[in-house]
Protein backbone atom coordinates (compact mmCIF):
# COMPACT_ATOMS: atom_id res chain seq x y z
CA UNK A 1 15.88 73.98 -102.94
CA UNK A 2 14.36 70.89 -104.08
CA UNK A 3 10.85 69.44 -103.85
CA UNK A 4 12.03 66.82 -101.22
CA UNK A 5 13.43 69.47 -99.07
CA UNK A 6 10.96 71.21 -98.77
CA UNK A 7 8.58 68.49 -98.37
CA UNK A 8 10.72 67.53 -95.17
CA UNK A 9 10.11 70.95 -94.35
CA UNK A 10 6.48 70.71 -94.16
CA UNK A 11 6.79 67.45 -92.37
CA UNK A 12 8.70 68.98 -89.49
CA UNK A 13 6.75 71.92 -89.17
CA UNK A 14 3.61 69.70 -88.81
CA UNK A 15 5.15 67.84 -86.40
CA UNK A 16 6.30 70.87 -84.47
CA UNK A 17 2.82 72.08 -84.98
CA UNK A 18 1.58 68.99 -83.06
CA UNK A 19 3.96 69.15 -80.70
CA UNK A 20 3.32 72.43 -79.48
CA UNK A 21 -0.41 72.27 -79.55
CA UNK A 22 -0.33 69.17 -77.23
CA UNK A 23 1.50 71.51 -74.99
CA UNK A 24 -0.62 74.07 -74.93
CA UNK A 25 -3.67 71.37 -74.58
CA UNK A 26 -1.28 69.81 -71.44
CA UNK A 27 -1.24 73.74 -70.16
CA UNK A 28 -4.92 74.18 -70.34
CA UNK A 29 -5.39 71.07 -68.60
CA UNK A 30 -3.02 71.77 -65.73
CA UNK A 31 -4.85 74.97 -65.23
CA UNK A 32 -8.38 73.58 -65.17
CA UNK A 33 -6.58 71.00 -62.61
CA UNK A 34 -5.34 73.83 -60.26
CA UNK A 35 -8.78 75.26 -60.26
CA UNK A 36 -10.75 72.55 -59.70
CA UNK A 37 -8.11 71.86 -56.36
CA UNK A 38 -8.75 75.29 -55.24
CA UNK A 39 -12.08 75.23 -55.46
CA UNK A 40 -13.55 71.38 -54.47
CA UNK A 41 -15.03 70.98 -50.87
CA UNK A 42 -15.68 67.24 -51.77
CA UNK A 43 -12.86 65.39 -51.15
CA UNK A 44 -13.74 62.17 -52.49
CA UNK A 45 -14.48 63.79 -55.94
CA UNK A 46 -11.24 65.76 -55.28
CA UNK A 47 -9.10 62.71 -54.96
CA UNK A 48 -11.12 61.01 -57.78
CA UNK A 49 -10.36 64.38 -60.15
CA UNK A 50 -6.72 64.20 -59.18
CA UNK A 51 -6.62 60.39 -60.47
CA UNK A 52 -8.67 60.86 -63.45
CA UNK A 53 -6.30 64.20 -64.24
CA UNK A 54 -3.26 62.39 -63.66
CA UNK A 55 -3.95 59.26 -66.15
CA UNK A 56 -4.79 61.47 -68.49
CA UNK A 57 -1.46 63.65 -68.52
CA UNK A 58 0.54 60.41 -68.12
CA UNK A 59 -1.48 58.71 -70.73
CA UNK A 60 -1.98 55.88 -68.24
CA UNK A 61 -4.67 53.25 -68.47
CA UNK A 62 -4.92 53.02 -64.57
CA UNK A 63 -4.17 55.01 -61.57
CA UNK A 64 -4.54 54.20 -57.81
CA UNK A 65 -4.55 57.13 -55.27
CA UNK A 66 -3.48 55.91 -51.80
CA UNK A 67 -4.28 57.43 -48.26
CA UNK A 68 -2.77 56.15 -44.67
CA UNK A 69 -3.88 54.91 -42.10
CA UNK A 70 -2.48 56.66 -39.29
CA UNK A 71 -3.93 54.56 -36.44
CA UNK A 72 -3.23 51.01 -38.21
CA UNK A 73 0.41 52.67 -40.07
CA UNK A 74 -0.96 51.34 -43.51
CA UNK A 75 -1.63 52.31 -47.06
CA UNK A 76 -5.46 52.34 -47.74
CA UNK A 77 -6.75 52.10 -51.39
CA UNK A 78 -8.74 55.30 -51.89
CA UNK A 79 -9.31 55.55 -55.31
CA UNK A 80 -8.92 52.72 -57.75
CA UNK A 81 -9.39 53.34 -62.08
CA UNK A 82 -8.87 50.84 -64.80
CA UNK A 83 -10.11 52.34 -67.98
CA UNK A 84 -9.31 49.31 -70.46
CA UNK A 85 -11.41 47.05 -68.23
CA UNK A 86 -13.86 49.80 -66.96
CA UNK A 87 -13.58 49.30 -63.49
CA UNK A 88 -14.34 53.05 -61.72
């Protein structure tokens, strides 16, 4: 085998490397996420957990959590995030 061969070799196991310790780090977090939903008697920190969770598993700058209204038969903003510009 050549030098470039198994250079590529390396290369791919890094990468596989990466790859499977992002999983386990996406595992971990899922866990610490059913927890925390099992065991939260807040709701309004629940619902902000769930968004904050969420963006971070989707890699997404923002996340809005909506709740309805039964008695008006609407969508109400609950939660509202927009890390790039900072609004919590």
């Amino acid at each position: 085998m050549n030098d470039q061969s198994n250079g590529n070799k390396s290369s791919e196991y890094q990468d596989l490397e990466r790859k499977r310790a992002n999983v386990e780090a996406e595992m971990e977090r899922l866990n610490e996420i059913g927890i925390a939903l099992s065991s939260e008697k807040n709701l309004n920190k629940l619902l902000e957990m769930i968004v904050v969770q969420t963006r971070r598993f989707t890699n997404c700058d923002a996340g809005t959590l909506y709740r309805v209204d039964e008695d008006k038969h609407t969508l109400k903003f609950e939660i509202m995030q927009t890390e790039s510009t900072g609004y919590y």
